[in-house]
Protein backbone atom coordinates (compact mmCIF):
# COMPACT_ATOMS: atom_id res chain seq x y z
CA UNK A 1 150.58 32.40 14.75
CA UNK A 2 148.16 32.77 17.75
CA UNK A 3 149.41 35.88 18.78
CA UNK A 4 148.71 37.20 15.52
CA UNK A 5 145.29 36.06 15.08
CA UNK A 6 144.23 37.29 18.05
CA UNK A 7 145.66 40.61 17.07
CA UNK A 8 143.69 40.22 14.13
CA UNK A 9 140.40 39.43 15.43
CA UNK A 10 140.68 43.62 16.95
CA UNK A 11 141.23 44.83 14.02
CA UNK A 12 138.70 46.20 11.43
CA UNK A 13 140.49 46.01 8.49
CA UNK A 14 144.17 43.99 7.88
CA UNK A 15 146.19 43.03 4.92
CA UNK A 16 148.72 40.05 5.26
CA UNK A 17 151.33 38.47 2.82
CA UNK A 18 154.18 36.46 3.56
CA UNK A 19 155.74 33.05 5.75
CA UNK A 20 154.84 32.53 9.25
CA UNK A 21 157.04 30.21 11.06
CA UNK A 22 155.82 28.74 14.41
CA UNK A 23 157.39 25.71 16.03
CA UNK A 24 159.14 24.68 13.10
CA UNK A 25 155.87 24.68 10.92
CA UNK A 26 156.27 27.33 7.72
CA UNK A 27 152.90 28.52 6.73
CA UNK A 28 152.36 30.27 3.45
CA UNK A 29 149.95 33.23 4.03
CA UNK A 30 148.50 34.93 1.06
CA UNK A 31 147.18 38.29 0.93
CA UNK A 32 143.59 38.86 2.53
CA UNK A 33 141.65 41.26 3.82
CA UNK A 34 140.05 41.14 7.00
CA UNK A 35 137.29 43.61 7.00
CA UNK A 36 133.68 44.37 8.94
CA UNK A 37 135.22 42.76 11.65
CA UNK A 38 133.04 43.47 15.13
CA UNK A 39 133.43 43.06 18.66
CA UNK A 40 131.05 42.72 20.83
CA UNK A 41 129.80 45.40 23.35
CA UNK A 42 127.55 45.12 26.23
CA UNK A 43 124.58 47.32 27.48
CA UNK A 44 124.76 49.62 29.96
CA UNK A 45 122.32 51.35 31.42
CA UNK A 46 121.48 55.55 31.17
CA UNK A 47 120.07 57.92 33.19
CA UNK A 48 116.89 57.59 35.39
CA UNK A 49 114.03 59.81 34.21
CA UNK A 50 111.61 60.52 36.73
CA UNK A 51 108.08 61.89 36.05
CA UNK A 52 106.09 64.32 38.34
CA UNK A 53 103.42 62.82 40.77
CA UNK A 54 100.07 61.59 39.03
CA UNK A 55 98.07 63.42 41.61
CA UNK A 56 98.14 67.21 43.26
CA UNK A 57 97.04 65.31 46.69
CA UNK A 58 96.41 62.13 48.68
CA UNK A 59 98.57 59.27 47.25
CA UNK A 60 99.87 59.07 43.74
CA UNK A 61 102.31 57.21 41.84
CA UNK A 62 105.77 58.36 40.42
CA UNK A 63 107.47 56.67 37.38
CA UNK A 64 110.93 56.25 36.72
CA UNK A 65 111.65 54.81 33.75
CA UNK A 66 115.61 54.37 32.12
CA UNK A 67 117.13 53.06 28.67
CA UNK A 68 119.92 50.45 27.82
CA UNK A 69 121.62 53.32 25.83
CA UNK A 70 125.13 53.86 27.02
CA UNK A 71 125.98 52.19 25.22
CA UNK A 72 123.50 50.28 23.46
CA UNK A 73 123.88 46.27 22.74
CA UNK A 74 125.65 44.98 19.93
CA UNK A 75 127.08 42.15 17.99
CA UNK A 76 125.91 39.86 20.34
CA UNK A 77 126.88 41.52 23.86
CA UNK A 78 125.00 41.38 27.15
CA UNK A 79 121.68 43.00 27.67
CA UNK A 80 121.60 45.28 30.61
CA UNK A 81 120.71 43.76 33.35
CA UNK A 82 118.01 44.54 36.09
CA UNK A 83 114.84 47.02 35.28
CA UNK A 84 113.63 49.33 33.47
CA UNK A 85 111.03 51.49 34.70
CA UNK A 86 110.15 51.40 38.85
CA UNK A 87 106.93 52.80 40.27
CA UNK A 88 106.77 54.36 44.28
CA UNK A 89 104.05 55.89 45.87
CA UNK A 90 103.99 59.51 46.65
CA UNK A 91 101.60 62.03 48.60
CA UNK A 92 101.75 66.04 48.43
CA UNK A 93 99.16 66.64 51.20
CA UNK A 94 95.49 65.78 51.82
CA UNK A 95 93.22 66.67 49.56
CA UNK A 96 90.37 69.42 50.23
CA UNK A 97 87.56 68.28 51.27
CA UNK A 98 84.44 69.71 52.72
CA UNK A 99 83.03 67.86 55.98
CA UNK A 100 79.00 66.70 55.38
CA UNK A 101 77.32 64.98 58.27
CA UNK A 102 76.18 61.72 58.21
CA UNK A 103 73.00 60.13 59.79
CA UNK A 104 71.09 60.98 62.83
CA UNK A 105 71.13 58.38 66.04
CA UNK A 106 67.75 56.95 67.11
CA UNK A 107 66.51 59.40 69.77
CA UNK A 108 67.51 58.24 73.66
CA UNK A 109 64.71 60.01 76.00
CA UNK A 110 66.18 60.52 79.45
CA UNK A 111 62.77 58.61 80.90
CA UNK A 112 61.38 55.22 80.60
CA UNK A 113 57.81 55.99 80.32
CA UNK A 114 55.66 59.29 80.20
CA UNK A 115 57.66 62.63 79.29
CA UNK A 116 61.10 63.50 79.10
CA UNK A 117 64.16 65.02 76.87
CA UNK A 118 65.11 63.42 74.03
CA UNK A 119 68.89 63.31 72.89
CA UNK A 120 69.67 62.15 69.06
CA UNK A 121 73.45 63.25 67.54
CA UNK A 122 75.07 62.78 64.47
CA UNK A 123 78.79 63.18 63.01
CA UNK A 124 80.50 64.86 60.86
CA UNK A 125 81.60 61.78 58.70
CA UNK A 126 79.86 62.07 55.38
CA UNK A 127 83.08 62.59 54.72
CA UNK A 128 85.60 63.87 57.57
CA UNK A 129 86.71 66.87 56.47
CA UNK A 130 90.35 66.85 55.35
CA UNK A 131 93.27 69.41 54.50
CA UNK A 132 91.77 73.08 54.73
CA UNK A 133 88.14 71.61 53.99
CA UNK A 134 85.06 73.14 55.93
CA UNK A 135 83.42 71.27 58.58
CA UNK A 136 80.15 70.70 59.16
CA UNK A 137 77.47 73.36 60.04
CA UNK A 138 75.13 73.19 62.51
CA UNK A 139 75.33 71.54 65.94
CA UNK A 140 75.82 67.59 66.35
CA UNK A 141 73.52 67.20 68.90
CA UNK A 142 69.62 67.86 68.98
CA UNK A 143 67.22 68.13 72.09
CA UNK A 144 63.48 67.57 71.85
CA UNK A 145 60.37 66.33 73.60
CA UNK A 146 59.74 62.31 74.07
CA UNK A 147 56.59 61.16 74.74
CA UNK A 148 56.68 57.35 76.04
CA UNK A 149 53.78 55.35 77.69
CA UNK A 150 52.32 55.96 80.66
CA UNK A 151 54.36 55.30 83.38
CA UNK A 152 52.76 52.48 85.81
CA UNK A 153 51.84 54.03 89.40
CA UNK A 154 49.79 52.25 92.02
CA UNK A 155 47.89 54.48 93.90
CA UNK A 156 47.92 54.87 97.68
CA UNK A 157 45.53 56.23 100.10
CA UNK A 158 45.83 60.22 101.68
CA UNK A 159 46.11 60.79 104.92
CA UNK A 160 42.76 63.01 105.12
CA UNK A 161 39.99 61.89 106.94
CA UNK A 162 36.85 63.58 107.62
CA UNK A 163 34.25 62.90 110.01
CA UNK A 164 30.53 64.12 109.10
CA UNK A 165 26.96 63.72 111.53
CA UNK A 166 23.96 62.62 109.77
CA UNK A 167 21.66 62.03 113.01
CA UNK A 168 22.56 64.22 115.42
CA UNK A 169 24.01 67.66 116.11
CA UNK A 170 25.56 66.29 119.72
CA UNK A 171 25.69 62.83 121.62
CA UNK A 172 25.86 60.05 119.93
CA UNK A 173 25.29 59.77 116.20
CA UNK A 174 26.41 57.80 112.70
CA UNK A 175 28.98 59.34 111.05
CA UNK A 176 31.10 58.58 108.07
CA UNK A 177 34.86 59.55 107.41
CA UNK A 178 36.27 59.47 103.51
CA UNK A 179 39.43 58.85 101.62
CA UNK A 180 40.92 59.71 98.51
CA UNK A 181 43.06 57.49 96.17
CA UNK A 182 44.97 60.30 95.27
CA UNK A 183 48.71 59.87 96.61
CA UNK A 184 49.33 59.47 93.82
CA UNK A 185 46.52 58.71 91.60
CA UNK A 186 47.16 55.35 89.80
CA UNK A 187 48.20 55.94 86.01
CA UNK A 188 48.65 53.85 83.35
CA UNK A 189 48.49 50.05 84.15
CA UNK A 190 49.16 50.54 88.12
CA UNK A 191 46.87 49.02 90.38
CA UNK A 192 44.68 51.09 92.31
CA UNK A 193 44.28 52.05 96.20
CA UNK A 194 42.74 48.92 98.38
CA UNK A 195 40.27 48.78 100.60
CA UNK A 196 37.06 51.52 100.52
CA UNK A 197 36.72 54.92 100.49
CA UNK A 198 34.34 55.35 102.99
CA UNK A 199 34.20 53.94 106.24
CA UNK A 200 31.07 54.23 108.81
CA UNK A 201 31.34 54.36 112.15
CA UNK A 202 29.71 56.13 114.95
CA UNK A 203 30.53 59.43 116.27
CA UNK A 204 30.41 60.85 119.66
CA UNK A 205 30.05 64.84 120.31
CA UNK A 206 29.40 66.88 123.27
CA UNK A 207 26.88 66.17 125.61
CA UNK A 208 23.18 67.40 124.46
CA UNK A 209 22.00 69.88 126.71
């Protein structure tokens, strides 16, 4: 009797009369009709669909996506299992982009006081230019004038003296001999020569006849 319902339970449609005898047990089985019988059938997944990349460069995203459609589910069988739709990155180049520049540098002068070169540069970051983009026109560095403060110089003494008569054209006479502060002339806040610039003292010259 178990074999035979377990036959039946495959079948769709089934039409039984008669005695079944199973251990000794008669069973009286009157006609019926088995019918919309159903067995269940599990999921299983279909093909992968996969769409194009969402961007022509840099990074973008492909989708694949996939149906529980081969078969579908029914009467009760197992979904498919796992996902379905899965997401990677992709990338089909660097973009074009044109190179700008970005700021200038403070200006460095090549002295620390008075005149000398200044040097300021900049970059072509403002963007970087990628793929087949243009870079930047122009040059990235710039030379120009710096004017600073006057450098501090102390001033020292030259080694010219001169010796002049006021009295007398020979013998014995006052005379005076000078100096300049001029080697080099003090500038800006340097201190200037010491001592005086004239000195007086007497002279001597050839006999007077």
């Amino acid at each position: 009797m178990r074999d035979l319902l377990d036959w039946a339970a495959l079948q769709t449609k089934i039409s039984i009369t008669g005695k079944c005898i199973d251990f000794g047990i008669v069973t009286q089985i009157k006609d019926f009709v088995m019918s919309n019988c159903t067995i269940p059938v599990d999921g299983q997944w279909g093909s992968w669909t996969t769409t194009s990349c969402s961007k022509t460069c840099g990074n973008g995203i492909i989708h694949r996506n996939r149906t529980c459609n081969n078969p579908s589910t029914s009467d009760g069988g197992k979904d498919c299992q796992g996902v379905d739709n899965e997401m990677t990155v992709c990338n089909l180049g660097d973009c074009r982009v044109d190179g700008h520049w970005g700021l200038w540098s403070s200006v460095r002068c090549s002295v620390s006081c008075g005149h000398g070169i200044g040097i300021r540069a900049r970059r072509c970051d403002n963007p970087i230019p990628t793929g087949n983009g243009n870079g930047c026109v122009g040059s990235d560095i710039e030379r120009k004038i710096c004017s600073l403060e006057k450098c501090h110089i102390d001033g020292q003494w030259a080694s010219l003296v001169v010796c002049e008569m006021f009295s007398v054209f020979c013998g014995h006479g006052l005379g005076i001999r000078t100096r300049r502060c001029d080697n080099p002339i003090p500038t800006g806040n340097g201190n200037g020569c010491v001592g005086s610039d004239i000195e007086r003292k007497i002279c001597s010259l050839e006999k007077c006849y």
